[in-house]
Protein backbone atom coordinates (compact mmCIF):
# COMPACT_ATOMS: atom_id res chain seq x y z
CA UNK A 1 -37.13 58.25 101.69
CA UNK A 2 -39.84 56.55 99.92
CA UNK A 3 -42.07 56.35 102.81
CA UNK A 4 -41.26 60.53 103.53
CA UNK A 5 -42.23 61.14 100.29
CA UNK A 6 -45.50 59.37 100.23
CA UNK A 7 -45.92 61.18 103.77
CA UNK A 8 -45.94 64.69 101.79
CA UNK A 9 -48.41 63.35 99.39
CA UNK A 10 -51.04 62.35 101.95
CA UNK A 11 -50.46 66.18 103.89
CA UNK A 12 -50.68 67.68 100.96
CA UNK A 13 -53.69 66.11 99.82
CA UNK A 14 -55.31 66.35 103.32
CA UNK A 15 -54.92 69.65 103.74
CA UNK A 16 -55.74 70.78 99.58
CA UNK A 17 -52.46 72.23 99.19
CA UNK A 18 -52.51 71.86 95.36
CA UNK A 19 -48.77 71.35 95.14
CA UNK A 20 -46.34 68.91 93.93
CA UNK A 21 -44.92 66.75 97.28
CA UNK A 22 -40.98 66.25 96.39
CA UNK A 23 -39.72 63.13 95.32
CA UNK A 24 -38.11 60.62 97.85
CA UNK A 25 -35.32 61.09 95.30
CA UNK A 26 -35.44 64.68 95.97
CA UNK A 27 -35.06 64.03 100.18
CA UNK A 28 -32.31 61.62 98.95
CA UNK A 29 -30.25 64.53 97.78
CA UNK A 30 -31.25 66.73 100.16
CA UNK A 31 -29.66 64.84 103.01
CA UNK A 32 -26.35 64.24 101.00
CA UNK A 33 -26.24 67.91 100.24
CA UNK A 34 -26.78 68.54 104.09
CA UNK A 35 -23.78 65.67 104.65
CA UNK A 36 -21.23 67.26 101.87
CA UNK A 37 -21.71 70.53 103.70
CA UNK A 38 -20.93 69.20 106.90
CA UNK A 39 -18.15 67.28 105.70
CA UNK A 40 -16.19 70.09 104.17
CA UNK A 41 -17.37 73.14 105.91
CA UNK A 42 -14.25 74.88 107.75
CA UNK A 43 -13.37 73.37 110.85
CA UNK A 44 -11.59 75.17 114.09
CA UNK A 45 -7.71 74.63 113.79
CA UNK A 46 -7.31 73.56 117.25
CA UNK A 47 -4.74 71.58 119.77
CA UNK A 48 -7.97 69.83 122.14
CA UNK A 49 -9.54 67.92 118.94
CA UNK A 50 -10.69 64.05 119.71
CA UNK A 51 -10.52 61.87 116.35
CA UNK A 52 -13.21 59.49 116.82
CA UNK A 53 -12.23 56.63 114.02
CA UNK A 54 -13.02 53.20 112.65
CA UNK A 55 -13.15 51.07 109.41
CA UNK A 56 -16.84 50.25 108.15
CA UNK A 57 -17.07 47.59 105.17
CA UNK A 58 -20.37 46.60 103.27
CA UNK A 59 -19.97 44.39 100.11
CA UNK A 60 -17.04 43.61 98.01
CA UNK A 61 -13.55 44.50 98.36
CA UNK A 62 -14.21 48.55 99.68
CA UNK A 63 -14.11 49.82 103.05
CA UNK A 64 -14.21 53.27 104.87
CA UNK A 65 -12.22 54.96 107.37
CA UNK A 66 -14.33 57.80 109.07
CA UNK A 67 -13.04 60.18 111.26
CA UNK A 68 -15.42 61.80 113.35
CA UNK A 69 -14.30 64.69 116.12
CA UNK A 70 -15.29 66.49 119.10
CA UNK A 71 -13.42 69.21 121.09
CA UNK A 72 -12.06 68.41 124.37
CA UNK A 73 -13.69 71.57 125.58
CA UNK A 74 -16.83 70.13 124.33
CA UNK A 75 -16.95 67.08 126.30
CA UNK A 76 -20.49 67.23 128.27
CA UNK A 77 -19.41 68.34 132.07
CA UNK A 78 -21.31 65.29 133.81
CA UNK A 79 -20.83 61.83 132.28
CA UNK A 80 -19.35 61.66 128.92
CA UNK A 81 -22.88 60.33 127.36
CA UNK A 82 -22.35 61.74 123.80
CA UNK A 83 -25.12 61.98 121.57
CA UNK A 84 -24.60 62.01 117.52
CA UNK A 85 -25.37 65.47 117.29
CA UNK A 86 -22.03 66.29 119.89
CA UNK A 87 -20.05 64.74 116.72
CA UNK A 88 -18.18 66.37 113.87
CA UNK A 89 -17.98 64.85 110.91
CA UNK A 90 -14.45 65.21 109.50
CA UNK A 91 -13.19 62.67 106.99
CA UNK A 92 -14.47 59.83 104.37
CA UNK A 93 -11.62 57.64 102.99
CA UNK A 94 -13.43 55.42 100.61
CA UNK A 95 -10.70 53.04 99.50
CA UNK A 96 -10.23 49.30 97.99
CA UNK A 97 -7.23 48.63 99.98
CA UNK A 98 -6.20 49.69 102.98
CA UNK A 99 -3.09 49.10 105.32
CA UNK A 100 -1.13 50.64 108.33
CA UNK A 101 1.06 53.17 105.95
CA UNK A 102 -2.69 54.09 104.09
CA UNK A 103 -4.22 54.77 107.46
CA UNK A 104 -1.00 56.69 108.05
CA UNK A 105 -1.44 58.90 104.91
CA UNK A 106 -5.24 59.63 106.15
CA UNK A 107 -4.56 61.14 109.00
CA UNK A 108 -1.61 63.26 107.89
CA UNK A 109 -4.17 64.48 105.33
CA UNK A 110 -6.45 65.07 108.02
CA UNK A 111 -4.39 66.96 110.03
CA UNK A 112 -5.01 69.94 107.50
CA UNK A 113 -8.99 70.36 108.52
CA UNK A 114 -8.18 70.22 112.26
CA UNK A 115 -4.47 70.52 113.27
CA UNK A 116 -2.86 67.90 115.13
CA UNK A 117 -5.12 66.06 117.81
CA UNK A 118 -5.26 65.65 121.24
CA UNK A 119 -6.27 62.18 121.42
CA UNK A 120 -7.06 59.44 118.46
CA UNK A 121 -9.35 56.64 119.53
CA UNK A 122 -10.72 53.45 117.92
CA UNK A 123 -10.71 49.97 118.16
CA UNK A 124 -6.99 47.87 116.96
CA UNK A 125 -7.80 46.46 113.63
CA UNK A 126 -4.59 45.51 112.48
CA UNK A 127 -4.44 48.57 110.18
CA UNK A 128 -5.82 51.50 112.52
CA UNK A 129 -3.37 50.09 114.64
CA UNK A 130 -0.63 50.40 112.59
CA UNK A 131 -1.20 53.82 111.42
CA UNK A 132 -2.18 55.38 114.34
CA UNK A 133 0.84 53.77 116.20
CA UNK A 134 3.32 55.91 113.02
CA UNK A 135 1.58 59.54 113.61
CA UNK A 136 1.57 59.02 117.08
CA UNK A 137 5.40 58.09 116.78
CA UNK A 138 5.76 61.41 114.62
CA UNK A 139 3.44 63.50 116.95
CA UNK A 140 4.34 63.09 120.38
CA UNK A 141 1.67 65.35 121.70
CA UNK A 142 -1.19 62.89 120.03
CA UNK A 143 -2.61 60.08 122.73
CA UNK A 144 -3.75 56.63 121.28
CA UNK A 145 -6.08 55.53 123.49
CA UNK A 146 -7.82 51.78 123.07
CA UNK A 147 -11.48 51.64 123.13
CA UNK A 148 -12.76 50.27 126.40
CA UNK A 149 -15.38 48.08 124.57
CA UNK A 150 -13.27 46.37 122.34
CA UNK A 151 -10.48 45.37 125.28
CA UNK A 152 -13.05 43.93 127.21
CA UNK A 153 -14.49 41.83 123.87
CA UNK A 154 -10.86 40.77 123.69
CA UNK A 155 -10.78 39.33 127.26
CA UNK A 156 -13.73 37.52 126.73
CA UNK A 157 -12.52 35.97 124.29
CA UNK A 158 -9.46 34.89 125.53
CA UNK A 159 -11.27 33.58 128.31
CA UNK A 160 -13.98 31.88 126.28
CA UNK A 161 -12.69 30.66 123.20
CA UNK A 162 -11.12 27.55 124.70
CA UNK A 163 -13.50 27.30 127.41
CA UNK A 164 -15.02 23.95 126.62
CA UNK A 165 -17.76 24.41 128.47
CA UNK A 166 -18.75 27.63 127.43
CA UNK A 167 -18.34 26.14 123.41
CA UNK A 168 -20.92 23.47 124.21
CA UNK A 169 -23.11 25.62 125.97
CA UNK A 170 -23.59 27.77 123.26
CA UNK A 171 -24.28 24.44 120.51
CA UNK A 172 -26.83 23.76 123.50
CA UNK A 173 -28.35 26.74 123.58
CA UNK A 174 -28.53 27.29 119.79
CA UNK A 175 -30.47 23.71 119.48
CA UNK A 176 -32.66 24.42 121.90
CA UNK A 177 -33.47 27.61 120.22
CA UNK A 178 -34.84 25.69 116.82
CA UNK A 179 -36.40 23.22 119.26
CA UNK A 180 -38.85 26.01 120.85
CA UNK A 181 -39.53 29.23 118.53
CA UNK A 182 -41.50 28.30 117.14
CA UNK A 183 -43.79 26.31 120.03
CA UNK A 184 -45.52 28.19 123.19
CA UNK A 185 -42.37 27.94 124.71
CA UNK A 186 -41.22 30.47 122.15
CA UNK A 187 -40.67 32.91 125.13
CA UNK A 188 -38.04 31.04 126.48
CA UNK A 189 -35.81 30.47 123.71
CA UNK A 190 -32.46 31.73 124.11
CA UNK A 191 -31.04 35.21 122.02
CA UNK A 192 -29.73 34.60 119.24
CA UNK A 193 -25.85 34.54 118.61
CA UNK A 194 -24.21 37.19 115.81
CA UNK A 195 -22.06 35.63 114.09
CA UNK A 196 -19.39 39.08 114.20
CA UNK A 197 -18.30 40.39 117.23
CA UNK A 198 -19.86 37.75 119.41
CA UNK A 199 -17.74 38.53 122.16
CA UNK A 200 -19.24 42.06 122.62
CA UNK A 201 -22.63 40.53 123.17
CA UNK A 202 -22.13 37.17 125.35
CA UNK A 203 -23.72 38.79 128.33
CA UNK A 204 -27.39 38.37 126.50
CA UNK A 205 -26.69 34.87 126.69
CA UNK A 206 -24.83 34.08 129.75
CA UNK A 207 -27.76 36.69 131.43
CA UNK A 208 -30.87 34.69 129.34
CA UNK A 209 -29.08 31.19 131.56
CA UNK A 210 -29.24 32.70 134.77
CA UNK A 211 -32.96 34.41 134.28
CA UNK A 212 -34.10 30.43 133.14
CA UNK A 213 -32.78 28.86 136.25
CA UNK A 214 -34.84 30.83 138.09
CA UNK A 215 -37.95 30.60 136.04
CA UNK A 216 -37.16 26.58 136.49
CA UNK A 217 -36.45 27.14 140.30
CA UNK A 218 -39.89 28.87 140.43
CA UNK A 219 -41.62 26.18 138.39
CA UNK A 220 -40.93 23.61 141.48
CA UNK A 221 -42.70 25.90 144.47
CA UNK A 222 -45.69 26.80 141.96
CA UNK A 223 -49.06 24.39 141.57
CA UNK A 224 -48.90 25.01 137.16
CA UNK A 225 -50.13 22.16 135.04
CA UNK A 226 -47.85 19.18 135.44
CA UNK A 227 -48.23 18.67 132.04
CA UNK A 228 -46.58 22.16 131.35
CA UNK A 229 -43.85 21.63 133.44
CA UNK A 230 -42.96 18.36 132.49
CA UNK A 231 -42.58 19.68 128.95
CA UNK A 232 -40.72 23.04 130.21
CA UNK A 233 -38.23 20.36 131.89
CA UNK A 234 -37.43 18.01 128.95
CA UNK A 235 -36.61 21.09 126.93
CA UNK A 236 -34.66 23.22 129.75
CA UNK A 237 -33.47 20.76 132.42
CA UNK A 238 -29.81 20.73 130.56
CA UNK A 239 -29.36 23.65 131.93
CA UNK A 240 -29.17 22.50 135.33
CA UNK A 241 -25.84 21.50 134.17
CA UNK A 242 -24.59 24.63 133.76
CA UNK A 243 -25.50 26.02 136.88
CA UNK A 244 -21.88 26.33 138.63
CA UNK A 245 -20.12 27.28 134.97
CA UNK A 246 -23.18 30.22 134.49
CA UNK A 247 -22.50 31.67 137.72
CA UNK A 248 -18.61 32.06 136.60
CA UNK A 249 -19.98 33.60 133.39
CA UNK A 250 -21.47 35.77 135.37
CA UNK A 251 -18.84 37.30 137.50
CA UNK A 252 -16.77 37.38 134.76
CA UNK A 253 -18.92 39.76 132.46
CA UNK A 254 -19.45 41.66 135.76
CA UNK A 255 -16.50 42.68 136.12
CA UNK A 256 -15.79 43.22 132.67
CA UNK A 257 -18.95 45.60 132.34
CA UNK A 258 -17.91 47.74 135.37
CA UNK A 259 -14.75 48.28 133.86
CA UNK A 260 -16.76 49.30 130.24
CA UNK A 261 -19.08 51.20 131.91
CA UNK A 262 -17.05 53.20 134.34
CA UNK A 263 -14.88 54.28 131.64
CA UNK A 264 -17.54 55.48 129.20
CA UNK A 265 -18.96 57.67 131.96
CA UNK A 266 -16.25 58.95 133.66
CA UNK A 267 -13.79 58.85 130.65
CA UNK A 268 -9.49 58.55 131.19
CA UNK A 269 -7.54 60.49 133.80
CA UNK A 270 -5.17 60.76 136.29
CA UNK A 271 -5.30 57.92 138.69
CA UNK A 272 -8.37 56.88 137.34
CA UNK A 273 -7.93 53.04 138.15
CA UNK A 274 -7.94 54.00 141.68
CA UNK A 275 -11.75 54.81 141.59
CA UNK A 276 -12.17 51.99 139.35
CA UNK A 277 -11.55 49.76 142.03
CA UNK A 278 -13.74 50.65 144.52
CA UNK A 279 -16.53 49.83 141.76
CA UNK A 280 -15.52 46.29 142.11
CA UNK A 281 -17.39 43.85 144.61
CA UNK A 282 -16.07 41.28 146.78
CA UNK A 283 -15.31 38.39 143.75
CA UNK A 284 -15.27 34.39 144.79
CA UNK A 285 -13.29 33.29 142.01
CA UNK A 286 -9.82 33.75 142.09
CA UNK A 287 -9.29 33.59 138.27
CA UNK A 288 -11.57 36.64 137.78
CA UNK A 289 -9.61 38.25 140.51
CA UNK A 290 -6.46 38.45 137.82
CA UNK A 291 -8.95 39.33 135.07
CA UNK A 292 -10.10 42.42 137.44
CA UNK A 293 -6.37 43.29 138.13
CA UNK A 294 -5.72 43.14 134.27
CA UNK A 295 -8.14 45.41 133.79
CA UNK A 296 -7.24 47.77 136.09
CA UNK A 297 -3.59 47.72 135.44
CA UNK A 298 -4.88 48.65 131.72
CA UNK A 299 -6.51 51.47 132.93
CA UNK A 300 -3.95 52.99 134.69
CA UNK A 301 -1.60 52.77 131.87
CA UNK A 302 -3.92 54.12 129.35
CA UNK A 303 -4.30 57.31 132.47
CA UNK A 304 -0.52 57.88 132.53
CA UNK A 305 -1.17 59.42 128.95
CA UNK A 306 -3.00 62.22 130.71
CA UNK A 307 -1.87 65.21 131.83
CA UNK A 308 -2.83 67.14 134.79
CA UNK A 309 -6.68 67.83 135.07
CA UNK A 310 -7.49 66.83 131.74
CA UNK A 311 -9.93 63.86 130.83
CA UNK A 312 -9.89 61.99 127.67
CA UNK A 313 -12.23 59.62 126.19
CA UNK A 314 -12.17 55.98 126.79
CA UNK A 315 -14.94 54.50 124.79
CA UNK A 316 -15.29 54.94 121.04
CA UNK A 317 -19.48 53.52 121.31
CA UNK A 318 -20.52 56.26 119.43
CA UNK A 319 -19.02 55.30 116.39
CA UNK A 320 -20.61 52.19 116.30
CA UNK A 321 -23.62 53.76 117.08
CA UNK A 322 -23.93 55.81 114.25
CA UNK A 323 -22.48 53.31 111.58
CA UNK A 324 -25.81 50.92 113.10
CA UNK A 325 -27.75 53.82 111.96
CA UNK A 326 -26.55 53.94 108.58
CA UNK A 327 -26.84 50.57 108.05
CA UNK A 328 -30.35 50.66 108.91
CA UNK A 329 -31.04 53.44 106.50
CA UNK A 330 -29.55 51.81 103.90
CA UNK A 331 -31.19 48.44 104.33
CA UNK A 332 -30.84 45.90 101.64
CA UNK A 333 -28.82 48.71 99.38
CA UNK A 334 -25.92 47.90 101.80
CA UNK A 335 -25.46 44.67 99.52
CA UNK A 336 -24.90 47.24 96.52
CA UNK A 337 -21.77 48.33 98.08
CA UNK A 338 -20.72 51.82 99.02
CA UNK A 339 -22.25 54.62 97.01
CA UNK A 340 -23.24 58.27 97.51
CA UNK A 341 -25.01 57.57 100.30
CA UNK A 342 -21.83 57.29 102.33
CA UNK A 343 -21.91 61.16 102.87
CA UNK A 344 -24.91 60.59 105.36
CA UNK A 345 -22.06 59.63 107.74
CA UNK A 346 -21.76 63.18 107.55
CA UNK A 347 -25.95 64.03 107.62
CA UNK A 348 -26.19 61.82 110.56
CA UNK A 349 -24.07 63.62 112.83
CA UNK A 350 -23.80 67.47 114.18
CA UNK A 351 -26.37 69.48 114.51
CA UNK A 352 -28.55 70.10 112.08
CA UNK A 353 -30.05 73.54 111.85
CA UNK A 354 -32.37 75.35 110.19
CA UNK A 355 -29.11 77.65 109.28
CA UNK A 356 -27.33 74.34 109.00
CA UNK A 357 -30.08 72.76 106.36
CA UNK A 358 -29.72 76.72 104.46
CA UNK A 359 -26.30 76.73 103.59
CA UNK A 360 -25.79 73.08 102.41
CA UNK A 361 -29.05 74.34 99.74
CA UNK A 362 -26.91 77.24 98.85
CA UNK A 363 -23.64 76.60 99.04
CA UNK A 364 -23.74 72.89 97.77
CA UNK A 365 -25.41 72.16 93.71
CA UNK A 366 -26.31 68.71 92.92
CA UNK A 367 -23.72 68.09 90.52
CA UNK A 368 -21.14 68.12 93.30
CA UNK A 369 -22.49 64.96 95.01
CA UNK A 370 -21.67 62.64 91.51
CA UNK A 371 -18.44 64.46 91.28
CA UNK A 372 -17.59 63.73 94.64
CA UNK A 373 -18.75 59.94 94.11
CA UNK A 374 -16.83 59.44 90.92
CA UNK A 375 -13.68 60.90 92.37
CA UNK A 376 -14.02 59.29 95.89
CA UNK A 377 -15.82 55.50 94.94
CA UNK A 378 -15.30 55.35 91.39
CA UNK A 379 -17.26 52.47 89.27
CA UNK A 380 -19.75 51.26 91.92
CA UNK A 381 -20.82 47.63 92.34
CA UNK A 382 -24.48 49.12 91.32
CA UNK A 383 -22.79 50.82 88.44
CA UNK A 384 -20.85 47.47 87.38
CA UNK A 385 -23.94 45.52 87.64
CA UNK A 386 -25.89 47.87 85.09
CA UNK A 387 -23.05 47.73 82.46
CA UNK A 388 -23.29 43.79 83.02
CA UNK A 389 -26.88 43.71 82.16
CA UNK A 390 -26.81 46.43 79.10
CA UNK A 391 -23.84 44.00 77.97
CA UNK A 392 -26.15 41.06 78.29
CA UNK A 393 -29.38 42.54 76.70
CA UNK A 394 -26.95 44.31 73.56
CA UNK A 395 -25.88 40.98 73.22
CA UNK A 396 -22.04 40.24 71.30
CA UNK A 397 -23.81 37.58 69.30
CA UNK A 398 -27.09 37.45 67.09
CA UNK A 399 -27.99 34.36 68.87
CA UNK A 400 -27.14 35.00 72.37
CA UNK A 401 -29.01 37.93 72.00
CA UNK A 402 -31.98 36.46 70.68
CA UNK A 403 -32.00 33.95 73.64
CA UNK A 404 -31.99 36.92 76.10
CA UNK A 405 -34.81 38.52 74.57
CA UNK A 406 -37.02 35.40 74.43
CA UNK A 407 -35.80 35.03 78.22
């Protein structure tokens, strides 16, 4: 917001406008205006709605459940590639606890803005679980479908965490990534691992193995400096090692990635496994054989909760995508905790017209923002943090406070 606002400074000057440019403060509000309208603006009451939902958490003891939604008659006709703007922002639960009968509550409450959904999908944190497990119990008519990301993540790592080979191959890979960065060999140091969610992202590394063994395969038919490959080979040749064990790797995220991406294309229905497995090719190692039929058996369950022609979605990516672009809006202030800025959930999403950007400036003042932030988030960690420091600088004592003013 900062950098928009100098932006309007330099086009105004450029161009001898002779006005004030607003204040990034001023965009700031702007956008949460835009997100508040979105939020709360009448939805239609309809039986096709997709609920779209996941916990986010930042710093401290709060986390969100959003709710986003998209019609089933609004499903793009080709591959279900959503974009944030096919979204609908419809709920914000800002709370300091949170549990199965909470998440329960939330979507009863929700139920009000849309009517009762089709389909409810999202990842099984112990607490979505829960909760979406009771209204689905109450509301027969309401699928629960898992997100195909997440079960695959969870295979992984039931077939990596114990892997001992795979655990040592990582340590391996993570020394030998201190031992080049920083060295012209810097280009073949290997990703780095997240420490969350790993499991979602070992392809990077399993895929950075197989690409190296066939740099070092070239290496041997090429005439390079002997001195250069000598040093190549006393920093790489452990992966030689690890040939047989990367090519399982392989197969295994293979398969697992056909499943992911099949089902985020073509979404879930009827019979849908069948299709599945034609995506499949001829595998060598028997064990990934029962991980493919796991998968597929999955599949078809989660298609016998689809009726006739219909088509639901099987991948709840989109989510994820747009909480990675909040987080990278908010930058360091994510270490504040939540604030206001949690309505650009809502900014972030749908599309935003030049009608759109109209009625939020109408319809919403400024005052509603901090009364929807002191009723929704309360004392803030940002807000805590400047009564600590007026506490601090007021001083209780005469001399503590005269040792924090001559600090």
């Amino acid at each position: 917001m900062r950098g928009a606002g100098r932006i309007f400074d330099i086009i105004s000057s450029f161009f001898e406008l002779n006005r004030k440019a607003p204040s990034w403060y001023s965009g700031r509000l702007w956008m949460l205006r835009i997100g508040y309208y979105k939020l709360f603006r009448e939805k239609d009451k309809a039986d096709d709605w997709i609920w779209i939902i996941d916990h986010t958490i930042q710093f401290g003891k709060e986390k969100c459940l959003i709710i986003f939604g998209i019609r089933q008659k609004d499903l793009p006709p080709a591959e279900l590639y959503l974009r944030h703007g096919d979204l609908e922002p419809i709920a914000l639960f800002p709370v300091t606890r949170s549990n199965g009968e909470i998440v329960y509550e939330q979507l009863i409450e929700t139920i009000e803005k849309t009517g009762v959904p089709k389909e409810i999908i999202s990842d099984h944190g112990s607490d979505i679980k829960s909760g979406v497990e009771k209204f689905c119990h109450d509301y027969e008519q309401t699928s629960f479908i898992y997100d195909i990301k997440h079960k695959g993540a969870a295979i992984l790592k039931r077939e990596l965490k114990d892997d001992e080979d795979w655990c040592q191959f990582i340590k391996d890979a993570s020394k030998t990534r201190l031992k080049v960065q920083q060295t012209s060999m810097a280009h073949l140091a290997p990703p780095n691992q997240r420490s969350k969610a790993r499991y979602m992202n070992v392809d990077k590394l399993s895929e950075w193995g197989h690409n190296t063994l066939c740099f070092l395969d070239q290496q041997k038919d090429l005439h390079n400096d002997k001195a250069t490959i000598k040093q190549i080979n006393d920093k790489m040749d452990w992966l030689n090692g690890y040939r047989q064990h990367i090519e399982y790797w392989q197969e295994l995220i293979n398969v697992v990635k056909i499943t992911e991406s099949y089902v985020k294309f073509n979404g879930i229905y009827e019979n849908c496994h069948k299709d599945l497995e034609s995506e499949f090719p001829d595998l060598r190692f028997e064990r990934i054989k029962d991980v493919r039929d796991e998968l597929l058996l999955f599949v078809s369950n989660e298609s016998k909760k689809v009726s006739g022609n219909e088509i639901l979605l099987g991948s709840s990516e989109i989510i994820e995508s747009v909480i990675g672009k909040f987080k990278n809006m908010e930058h360091d202030q994510a270490k504040s905790g939540f604030t206001s800025t949690l309505l650009n959930f809502a900014s972030i999403v749908g599309k935003t017209t030049k009608e759109t950007v109209l009625k939020a400036m109408e319809s919403v003042p400024t005052k509603i923002i901090s009364e929807w932030a002191i009723g929704n988030l309360g004392k803030t960690i940002q807000s805590k943090k400047k009564e600590m420091l007026k506490t601090i600088k007021n001083g209780t004592k005469p001399g503590l406070k005269n040792q924090c003013q001559n600090v």
